[in-house]
PDB file of N, CA and C in Angstrom:
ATOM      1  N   UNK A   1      68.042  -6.895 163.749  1.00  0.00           N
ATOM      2  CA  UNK A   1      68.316  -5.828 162.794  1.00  0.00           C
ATOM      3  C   UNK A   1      68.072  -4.463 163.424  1.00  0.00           C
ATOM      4  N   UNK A   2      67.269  -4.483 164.479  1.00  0.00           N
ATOM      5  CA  UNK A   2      66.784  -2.966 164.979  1.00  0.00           C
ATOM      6  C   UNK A   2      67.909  -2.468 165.851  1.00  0.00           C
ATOM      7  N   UNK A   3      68.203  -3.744 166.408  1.00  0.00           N
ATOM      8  CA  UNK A   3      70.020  -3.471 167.384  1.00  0.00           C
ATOM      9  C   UNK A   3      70.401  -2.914 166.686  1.00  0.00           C
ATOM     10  N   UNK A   4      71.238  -3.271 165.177  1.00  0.00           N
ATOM     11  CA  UNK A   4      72.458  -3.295 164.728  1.00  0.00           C
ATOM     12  C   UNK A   4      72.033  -1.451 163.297  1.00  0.00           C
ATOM     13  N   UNK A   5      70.768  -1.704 163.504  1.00  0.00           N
ATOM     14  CA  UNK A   5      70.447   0.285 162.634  1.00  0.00           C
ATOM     15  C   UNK A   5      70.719   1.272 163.847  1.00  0.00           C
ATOM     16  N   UNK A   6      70.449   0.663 164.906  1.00  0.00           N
ATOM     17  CA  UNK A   6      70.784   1.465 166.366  1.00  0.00           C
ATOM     18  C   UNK A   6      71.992   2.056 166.563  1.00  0.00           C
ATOM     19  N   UNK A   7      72.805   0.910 166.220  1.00  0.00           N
ATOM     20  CA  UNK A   7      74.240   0.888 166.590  1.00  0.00           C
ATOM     21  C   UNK A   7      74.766   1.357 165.793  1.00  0.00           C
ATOM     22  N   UNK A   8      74.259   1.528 164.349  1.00  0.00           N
ATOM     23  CA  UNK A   8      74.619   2.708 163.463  1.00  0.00           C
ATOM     24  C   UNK A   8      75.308   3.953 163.328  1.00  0.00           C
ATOM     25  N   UNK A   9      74.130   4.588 164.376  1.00  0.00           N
ATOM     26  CA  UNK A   9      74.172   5.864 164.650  1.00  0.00           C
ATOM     27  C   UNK A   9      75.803   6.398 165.563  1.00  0.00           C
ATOM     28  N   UNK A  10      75.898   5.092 165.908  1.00  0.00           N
ATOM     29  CA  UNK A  10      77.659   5.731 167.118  1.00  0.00           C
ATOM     30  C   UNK A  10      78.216   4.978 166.416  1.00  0.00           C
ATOM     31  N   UNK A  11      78.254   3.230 165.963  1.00  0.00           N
ATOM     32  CA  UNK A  11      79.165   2.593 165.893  1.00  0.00           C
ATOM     33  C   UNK A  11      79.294   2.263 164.360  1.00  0.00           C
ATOM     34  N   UNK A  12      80.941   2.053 164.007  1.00  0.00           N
ATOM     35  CA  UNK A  12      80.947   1.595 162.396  1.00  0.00           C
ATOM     36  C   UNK A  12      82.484   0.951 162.797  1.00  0.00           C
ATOM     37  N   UNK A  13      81.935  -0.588 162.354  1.00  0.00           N
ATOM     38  CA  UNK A  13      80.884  -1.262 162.117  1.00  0.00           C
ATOM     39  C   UNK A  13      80.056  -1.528 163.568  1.00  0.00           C
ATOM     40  N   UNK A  14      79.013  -2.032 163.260  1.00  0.00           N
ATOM     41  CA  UNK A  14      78.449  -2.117 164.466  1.00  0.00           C
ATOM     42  C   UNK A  14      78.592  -3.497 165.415  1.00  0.00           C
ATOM     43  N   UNK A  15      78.562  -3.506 166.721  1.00  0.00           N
ATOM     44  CA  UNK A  15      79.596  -4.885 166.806  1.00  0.00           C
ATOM     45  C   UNK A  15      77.885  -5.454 167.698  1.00  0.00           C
ATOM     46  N   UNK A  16      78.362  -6.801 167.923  1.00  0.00           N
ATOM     47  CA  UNK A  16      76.757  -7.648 168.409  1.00  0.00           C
ATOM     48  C   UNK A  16      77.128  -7.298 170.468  1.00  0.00           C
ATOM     49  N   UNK A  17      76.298  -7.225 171.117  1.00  0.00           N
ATOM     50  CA  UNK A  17      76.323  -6.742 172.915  1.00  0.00           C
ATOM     51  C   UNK A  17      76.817  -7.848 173.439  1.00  0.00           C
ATOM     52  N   UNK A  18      76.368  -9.077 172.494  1.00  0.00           N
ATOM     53  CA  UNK A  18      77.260 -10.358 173.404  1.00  0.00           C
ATOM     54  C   UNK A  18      78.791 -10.974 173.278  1.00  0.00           C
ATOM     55  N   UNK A  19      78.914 -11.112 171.512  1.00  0.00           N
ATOM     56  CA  UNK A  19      79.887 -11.750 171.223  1.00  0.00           C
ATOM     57  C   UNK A  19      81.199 -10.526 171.050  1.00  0.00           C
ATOM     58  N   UNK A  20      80.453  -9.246 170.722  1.00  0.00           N
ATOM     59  CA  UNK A  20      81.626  -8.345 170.116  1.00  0.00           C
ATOM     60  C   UNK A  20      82.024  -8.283 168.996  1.00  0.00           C
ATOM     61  N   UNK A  21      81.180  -9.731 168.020  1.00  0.00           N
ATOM     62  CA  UNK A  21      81.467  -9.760 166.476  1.00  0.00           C
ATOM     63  C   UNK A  21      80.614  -8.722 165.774  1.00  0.00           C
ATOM     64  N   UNK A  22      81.169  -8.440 164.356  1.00  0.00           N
ATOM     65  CA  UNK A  22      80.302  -7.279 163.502  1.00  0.00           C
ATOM     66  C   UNK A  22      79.004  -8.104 163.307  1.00  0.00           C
ATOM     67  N   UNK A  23      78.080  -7.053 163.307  1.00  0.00           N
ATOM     68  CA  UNK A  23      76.712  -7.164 162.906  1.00  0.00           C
ATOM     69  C   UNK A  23      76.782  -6.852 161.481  1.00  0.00           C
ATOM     70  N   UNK A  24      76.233  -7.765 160.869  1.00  0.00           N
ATOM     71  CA  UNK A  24      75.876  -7.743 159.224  1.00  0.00           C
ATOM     72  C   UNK A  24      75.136  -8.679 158.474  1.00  0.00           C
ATOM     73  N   UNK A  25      74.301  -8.750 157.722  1.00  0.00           N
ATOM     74  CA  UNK A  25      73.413  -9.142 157.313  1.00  0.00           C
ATOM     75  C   UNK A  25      74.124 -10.400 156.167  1.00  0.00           C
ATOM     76  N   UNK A  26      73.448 -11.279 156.555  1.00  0.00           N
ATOM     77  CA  UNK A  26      73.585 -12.298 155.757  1.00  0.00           C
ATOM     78  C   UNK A  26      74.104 -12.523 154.242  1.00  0.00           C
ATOM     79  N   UNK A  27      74.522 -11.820 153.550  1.00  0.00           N
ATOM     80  CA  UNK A  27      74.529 -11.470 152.204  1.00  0.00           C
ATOM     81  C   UNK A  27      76.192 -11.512 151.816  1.00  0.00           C
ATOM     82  N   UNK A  28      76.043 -11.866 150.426  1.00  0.00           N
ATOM     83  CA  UNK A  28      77.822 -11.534 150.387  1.00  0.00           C
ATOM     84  C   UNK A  28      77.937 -10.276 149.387  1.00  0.00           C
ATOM     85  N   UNK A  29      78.596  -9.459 150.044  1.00  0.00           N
ATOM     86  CA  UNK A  29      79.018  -8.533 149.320  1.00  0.00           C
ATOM     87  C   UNK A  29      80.064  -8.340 147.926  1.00  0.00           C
ATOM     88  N   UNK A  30      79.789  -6.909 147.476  1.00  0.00           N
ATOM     89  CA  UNK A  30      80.798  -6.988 146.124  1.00  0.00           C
ATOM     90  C   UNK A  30      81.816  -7.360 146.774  1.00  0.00           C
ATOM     91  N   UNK A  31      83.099  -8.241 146.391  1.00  0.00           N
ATOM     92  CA  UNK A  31      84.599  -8.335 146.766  1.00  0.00           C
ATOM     93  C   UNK A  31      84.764  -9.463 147.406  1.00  0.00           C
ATOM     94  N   UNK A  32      83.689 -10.013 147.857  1.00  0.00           N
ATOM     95  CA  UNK A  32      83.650 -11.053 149.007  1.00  0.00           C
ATOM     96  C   UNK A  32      83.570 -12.240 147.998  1.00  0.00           C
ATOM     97  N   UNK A  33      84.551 -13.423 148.299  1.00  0.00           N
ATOM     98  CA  UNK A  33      84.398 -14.611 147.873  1.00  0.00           C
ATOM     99  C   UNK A  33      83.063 -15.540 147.992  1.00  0.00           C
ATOM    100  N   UNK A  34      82.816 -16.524 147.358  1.00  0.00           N
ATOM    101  CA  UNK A  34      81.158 -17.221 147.526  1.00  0.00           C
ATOM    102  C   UNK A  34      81.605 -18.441 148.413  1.00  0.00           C
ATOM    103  N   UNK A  35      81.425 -18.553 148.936  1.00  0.00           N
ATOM    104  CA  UNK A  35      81.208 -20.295 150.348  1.00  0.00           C
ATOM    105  C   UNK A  35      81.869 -21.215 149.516  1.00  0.00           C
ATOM    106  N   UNK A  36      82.803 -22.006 149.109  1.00  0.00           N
ATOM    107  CA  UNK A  36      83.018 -22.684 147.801  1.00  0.00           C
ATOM    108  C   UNK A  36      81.730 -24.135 148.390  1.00  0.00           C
ATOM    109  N   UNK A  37      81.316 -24.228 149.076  1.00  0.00           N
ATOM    110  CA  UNK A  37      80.075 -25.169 149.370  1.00  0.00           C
ATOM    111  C   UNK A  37      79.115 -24.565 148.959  1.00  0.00           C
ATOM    112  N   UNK A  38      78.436 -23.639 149.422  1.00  0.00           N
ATOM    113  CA  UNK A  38      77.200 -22.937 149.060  1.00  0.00           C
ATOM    114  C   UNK A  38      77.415 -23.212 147.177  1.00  0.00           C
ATOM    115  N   UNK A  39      78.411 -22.556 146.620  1.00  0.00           N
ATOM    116  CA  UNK A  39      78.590 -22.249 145.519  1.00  0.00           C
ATOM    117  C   UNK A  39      78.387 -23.681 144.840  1.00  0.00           C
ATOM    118  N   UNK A  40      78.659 -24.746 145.131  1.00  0.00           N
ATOM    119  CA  UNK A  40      78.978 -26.186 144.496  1.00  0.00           C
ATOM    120  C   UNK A  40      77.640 -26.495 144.900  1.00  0.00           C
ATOM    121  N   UNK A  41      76.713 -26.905 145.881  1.00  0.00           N
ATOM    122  CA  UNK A  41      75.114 -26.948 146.135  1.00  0.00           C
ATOM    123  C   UNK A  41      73.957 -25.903 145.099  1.00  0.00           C
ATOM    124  N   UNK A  42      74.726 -24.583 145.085  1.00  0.00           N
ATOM    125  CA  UNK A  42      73.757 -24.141 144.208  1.00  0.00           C
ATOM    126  C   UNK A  42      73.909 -24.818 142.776  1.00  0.00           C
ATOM    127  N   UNK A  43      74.714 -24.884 142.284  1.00  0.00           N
ATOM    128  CA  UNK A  43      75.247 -25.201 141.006  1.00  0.00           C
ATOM    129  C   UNK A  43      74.362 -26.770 140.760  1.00  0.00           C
ATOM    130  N   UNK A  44      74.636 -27.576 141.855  1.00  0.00           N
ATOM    131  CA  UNK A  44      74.128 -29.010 141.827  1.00  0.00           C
ATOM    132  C   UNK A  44      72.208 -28.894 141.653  1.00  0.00           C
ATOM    133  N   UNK A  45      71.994 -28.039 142.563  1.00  0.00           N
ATOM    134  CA  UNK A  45      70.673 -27.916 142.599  1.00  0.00           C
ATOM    135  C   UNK A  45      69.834 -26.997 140.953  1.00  0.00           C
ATOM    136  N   UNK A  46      70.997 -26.018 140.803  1.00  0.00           N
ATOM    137  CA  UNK A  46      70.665 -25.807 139.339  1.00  0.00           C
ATOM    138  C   UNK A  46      70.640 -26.529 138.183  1.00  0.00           C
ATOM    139  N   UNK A  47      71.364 -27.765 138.569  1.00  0.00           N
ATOM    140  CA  UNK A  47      71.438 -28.857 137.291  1.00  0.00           C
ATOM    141  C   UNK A  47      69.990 -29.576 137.462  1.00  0.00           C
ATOM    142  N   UNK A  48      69.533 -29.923 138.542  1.00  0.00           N
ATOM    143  CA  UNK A  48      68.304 -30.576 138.736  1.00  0.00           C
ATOM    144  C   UNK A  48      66.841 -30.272 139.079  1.00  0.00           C
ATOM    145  N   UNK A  49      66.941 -28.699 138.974  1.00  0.00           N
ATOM    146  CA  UNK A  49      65.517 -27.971 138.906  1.00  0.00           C
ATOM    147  C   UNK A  49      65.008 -27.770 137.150  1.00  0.00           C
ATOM    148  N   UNK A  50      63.687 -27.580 138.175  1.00  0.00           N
ATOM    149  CA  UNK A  50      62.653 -27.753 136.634  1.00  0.00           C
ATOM    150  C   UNK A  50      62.159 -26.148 136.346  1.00  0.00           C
ATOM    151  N   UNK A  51      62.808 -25.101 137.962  1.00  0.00           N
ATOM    152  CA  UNK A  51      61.873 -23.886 137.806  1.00  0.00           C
ATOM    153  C   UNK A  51      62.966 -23.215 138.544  1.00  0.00           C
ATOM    154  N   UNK A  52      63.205 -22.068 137.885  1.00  0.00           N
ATOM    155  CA  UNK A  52      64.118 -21.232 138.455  1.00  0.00           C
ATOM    156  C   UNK A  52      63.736 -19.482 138.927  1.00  0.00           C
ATOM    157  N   UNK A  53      63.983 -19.356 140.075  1.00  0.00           N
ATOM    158  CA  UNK A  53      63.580 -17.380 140.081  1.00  0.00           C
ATOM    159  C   UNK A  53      65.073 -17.079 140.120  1.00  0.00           C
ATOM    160  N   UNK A  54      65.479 -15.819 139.414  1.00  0.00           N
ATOM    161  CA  UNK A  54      66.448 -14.786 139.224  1.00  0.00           C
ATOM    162  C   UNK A  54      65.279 -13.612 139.718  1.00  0.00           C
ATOM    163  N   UNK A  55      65.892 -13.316 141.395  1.00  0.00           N
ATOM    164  CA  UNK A  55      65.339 -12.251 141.700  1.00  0.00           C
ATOM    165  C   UNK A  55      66.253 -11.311 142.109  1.00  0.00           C
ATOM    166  N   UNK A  56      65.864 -10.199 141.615  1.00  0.00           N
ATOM    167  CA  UNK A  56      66.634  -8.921 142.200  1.00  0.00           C
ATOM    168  C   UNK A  56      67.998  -8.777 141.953  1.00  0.00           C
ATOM    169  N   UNK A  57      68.628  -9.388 140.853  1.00  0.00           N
ATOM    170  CA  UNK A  57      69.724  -9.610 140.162  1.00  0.00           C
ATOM    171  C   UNK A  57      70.344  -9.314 139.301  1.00  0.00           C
ATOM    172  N   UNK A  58      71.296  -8.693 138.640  1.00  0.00           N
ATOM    173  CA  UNK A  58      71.269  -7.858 137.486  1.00  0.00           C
ATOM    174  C   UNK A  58      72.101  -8.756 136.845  1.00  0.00           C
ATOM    175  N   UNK A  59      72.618 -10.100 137.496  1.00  0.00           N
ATOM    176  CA  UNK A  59      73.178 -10.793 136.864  1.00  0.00           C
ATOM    177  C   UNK A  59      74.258 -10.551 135.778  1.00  0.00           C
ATOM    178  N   UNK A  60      75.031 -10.163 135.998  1.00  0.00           N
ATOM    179  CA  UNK A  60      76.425 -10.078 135.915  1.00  0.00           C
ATOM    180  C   UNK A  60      77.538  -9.748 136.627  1.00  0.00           C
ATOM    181  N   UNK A  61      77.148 -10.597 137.810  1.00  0.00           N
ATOM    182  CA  UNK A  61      78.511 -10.664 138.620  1.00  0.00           C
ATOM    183  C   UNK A  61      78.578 -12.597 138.649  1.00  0.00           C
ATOM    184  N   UNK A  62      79.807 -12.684 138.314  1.00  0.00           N
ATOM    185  CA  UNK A  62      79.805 -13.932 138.203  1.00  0.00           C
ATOM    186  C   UNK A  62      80.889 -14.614 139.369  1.00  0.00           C
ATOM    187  N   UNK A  63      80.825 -16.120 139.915  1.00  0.00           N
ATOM    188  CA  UNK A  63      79.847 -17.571 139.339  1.00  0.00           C
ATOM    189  C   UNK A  63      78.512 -16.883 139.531  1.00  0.00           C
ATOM    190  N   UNK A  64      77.929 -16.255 140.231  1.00  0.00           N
ATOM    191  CA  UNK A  64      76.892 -16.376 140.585  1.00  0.00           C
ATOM    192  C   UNK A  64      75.477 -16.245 139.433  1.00  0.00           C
ATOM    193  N   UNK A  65      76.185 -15.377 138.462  1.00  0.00           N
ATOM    194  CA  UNK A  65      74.969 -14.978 137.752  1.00  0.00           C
ATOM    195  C   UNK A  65      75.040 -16.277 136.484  1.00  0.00           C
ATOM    196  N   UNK A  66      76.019 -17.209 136.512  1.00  0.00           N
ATOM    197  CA  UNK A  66      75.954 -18.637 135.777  1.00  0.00           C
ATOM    198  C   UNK A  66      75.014 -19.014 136.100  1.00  0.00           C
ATOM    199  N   UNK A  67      74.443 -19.385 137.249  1.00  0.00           N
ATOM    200  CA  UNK A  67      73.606 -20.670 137.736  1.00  0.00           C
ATOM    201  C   UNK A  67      72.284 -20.465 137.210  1.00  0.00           C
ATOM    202  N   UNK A  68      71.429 -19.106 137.029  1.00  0.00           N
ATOM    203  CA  UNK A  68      70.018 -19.554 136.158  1.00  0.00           C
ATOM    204  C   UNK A  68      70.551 -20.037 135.025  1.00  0.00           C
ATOM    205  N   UNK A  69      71.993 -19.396 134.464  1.00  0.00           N
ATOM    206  CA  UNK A  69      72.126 -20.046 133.401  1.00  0.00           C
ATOM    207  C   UNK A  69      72.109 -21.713 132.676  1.00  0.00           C
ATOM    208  N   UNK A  70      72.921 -22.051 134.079  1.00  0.00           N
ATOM    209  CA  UNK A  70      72.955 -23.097 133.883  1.00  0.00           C
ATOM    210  C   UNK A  70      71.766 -24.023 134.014  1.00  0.00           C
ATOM    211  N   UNK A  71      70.748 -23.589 134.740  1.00  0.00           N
ATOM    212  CA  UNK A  71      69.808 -23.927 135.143  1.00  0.00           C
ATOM    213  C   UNK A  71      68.743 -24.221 133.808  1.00  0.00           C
ATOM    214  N   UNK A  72      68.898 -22.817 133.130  1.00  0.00           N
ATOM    215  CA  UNK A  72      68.157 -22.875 131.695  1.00  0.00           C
ATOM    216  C   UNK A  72      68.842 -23.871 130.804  1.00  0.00           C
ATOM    217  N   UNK A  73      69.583 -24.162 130.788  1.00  0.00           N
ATOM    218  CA  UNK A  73      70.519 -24.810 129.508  1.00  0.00           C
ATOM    219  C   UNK A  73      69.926 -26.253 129.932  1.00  0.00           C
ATOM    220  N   UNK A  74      69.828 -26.887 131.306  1.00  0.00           N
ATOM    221  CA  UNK A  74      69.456 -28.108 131.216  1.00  0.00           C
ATOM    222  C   UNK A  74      67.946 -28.497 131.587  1.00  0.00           C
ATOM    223  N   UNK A  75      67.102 -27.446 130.910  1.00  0.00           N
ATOM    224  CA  UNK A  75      65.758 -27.465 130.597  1.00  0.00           C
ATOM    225  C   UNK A  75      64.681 -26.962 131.377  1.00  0.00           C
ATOM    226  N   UNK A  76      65.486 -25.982 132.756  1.00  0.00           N
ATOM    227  CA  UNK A  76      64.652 -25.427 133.706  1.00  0.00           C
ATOM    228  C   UNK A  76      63.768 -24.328 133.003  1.00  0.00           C
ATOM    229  N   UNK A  77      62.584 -23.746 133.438  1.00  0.00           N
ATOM    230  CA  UNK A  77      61.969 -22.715 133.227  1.00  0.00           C
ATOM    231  C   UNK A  77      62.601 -21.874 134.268  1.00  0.00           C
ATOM    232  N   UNK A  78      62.869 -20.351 133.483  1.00  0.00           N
ATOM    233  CA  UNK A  78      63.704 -19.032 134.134  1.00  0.00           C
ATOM    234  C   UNK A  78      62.910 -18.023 133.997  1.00  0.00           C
ATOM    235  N   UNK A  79      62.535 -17.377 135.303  1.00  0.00           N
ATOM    236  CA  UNK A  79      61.606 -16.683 135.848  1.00  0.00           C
ATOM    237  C   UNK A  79      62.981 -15.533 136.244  1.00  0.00           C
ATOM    238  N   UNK A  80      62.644 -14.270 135.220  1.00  0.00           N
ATOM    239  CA  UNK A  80      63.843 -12.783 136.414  1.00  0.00           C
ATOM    240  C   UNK A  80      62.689 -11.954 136.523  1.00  0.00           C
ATOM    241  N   UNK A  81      63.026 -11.654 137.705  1.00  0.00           N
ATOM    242  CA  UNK A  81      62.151 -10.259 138.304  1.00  0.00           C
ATOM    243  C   UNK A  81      63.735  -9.445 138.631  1.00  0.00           C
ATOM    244  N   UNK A  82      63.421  -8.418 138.262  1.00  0.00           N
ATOM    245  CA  UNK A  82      64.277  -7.266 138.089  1.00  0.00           C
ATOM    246  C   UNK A  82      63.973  -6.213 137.634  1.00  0.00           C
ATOM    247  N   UNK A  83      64.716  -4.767 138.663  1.00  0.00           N
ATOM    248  CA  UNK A  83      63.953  -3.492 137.916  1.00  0.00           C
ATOM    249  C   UNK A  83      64.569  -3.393 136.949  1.00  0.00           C
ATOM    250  N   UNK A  84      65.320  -3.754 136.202  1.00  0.00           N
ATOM    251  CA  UNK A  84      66.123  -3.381 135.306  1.00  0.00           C
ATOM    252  C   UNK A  84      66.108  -4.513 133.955  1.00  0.00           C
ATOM    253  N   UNK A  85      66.595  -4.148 132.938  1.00  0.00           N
ATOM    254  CA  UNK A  85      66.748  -5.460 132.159  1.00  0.00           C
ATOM    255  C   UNK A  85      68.502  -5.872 132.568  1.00  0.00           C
ATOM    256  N   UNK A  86      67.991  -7.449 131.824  1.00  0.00           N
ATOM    257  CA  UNK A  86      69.725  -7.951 132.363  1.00  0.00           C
ATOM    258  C   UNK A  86      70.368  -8.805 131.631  1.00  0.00           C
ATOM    259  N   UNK A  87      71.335  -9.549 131.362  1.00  0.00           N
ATOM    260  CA  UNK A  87      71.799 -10.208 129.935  1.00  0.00           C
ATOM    261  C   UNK A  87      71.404 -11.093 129.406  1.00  0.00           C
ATOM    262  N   UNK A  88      70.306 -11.911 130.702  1.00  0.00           N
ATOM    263  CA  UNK A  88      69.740 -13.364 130.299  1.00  0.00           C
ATOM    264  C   UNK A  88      68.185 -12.982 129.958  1.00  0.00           C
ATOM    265  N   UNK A  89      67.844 -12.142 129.965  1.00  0.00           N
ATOM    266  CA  UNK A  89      66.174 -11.452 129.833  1.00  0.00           C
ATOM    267  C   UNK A  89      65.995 -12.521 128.810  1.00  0.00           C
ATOM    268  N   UNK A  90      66.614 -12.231 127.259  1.00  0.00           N
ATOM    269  CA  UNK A  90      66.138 -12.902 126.384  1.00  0.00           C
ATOM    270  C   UNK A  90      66.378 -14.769 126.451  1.00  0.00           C
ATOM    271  N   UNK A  91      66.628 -15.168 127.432  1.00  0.00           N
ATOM    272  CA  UNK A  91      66.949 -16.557 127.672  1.00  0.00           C
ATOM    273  C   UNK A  91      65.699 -16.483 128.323  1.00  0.00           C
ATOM    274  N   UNK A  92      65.131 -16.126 128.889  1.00  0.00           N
ATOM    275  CA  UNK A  92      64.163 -16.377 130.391  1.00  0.00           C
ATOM    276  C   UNK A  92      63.224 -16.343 129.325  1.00  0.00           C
ATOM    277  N   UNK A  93      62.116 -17.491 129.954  1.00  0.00           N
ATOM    278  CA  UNK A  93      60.365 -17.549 129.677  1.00  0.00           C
ATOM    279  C   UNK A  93      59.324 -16.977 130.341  1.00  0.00           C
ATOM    280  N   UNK A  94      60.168 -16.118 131.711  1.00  0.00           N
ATOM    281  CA  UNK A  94      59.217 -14.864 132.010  1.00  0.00           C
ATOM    282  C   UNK A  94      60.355 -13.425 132.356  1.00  0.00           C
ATOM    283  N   UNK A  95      60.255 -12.423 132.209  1.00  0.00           N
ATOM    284  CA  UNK A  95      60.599 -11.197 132.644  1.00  0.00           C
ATOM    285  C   UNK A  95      59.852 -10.694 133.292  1.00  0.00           C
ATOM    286  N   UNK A  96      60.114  -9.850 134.867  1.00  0.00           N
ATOM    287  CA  UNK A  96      58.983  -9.210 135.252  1.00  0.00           C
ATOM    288  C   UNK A  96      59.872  -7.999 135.459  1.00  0.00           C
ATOM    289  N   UNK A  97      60.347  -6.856 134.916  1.00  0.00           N
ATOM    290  CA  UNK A  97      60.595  -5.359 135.367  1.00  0.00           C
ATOM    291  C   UNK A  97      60.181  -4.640 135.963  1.00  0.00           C
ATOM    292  N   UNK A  98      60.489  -4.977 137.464  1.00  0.00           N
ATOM    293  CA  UNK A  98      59.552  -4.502 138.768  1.00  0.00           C
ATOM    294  C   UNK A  98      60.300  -4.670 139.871  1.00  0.00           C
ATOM    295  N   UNK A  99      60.030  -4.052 141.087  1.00  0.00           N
ATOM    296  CA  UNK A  99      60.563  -4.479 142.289  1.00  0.00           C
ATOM    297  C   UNK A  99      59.833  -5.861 143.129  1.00  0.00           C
ATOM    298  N   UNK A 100      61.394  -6.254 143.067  1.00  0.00           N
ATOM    299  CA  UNK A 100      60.771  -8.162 143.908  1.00  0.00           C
ATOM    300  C   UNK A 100      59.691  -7.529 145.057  1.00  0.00           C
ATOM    301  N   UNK A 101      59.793  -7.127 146.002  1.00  0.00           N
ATOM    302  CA  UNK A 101      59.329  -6.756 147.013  1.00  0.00           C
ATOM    303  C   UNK A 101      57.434  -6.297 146.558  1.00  0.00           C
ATOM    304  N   UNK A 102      57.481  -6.451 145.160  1.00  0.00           N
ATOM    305  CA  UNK A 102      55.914  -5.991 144.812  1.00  0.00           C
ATOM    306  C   UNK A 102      55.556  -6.848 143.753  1.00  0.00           C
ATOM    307  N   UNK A 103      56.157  -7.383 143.166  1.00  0.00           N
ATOM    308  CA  UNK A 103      55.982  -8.808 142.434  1.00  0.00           C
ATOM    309  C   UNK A 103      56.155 -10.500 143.203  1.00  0.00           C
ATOM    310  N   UNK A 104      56.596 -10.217 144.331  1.00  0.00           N
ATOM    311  CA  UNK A 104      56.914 -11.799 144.677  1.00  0.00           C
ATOM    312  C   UNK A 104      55.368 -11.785 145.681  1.00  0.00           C
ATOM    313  N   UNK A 105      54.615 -10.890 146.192  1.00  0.00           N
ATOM    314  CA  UNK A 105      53.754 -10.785 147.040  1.00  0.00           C
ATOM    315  C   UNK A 105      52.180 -11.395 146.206  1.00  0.00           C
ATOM    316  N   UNK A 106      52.931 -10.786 145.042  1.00  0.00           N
ATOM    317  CA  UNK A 106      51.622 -11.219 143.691  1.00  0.00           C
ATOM    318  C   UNK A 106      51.519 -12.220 143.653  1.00  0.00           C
ATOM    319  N   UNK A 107      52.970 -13.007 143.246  1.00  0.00           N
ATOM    320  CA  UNK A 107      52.837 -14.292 142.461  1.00  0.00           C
ATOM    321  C   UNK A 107      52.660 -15.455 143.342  1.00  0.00           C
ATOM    322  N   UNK A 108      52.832 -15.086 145.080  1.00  0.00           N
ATOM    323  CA  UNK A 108      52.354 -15.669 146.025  1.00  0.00           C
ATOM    324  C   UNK A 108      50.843 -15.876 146.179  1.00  0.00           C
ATOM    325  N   UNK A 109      50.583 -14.813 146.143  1.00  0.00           N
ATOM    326  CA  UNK A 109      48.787 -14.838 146.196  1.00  0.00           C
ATOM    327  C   UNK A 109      48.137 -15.146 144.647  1.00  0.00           C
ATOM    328  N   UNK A 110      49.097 -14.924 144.416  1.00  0.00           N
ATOM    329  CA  UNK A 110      48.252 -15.863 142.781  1.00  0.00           C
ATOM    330  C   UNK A 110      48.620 -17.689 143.032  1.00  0.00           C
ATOM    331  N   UNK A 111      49.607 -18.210 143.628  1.00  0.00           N
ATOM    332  CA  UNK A 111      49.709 -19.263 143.708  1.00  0.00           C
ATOM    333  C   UNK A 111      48.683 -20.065 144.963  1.00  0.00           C
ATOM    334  N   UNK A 112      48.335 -19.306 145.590  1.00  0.00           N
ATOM    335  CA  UNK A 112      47.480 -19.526 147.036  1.00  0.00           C
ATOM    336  C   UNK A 112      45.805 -19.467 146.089  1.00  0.00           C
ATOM    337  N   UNK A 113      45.262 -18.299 145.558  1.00  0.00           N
ATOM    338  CA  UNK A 113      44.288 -18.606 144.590  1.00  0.00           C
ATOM    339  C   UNK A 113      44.092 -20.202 143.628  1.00  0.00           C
ATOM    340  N   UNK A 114      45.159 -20.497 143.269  1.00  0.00           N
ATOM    341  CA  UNK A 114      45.182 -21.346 141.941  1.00  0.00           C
ATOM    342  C   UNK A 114      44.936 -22.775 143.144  1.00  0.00           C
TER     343      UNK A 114
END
């Protein structure tokens, strides 16, 4: 990552020193289609969890913002951390309105305590 903020500064996009491919971070962006695998695994794994986090999500971009849903509907507990409120707040059995980055550090060291 320190390469590719480097490469910033001259290059857009910034390309990798070996392959010549763009440097970019793992994530899918607005516009960008979902893995139709990734997408069918999450979905599967949402049918069969008992505990769900919605982090950092404002959840309404969809398939994606389905899956706590779906997750809740077949009896998971739904955990959102979000600075914001979001459409499933009132579905979820916890809300935390905060930044993940200062709530997930908590609920780590509260789980390491317990």
């Amino acid at each position: 990552m320190d390469e590719a903020f480097s490469k910033l500064e001259t290059e857009i996009p910034p390309l990798c020193s070996g392959c010549k491919g763009i440097l970019r971070p793992a994530v899918v962006f607005f516009g960008e289609p979902l893995d139709p695998r990734i997408l069918r695994s999450a979905y599967e794994e949402a049918e069969n969890c008992d505990f769900i986090f919605a982090v950092g999500s404002s959840l309404v971009v969809f398939p994606a913002a389905d899956i706590p849903l779906k997750a809740k509907q077949r009896g998971a507990t739904l955990v959102i951390i979000n600075k914001e409120s979001t459409p499933l707040d009132h579905l979820a059995d916890y809300v935390m309105n905060d930044e993940a980055g200062k709530v997930l550090p908590q609920i780590v060291q509260s789980l390491k305590e317990s």
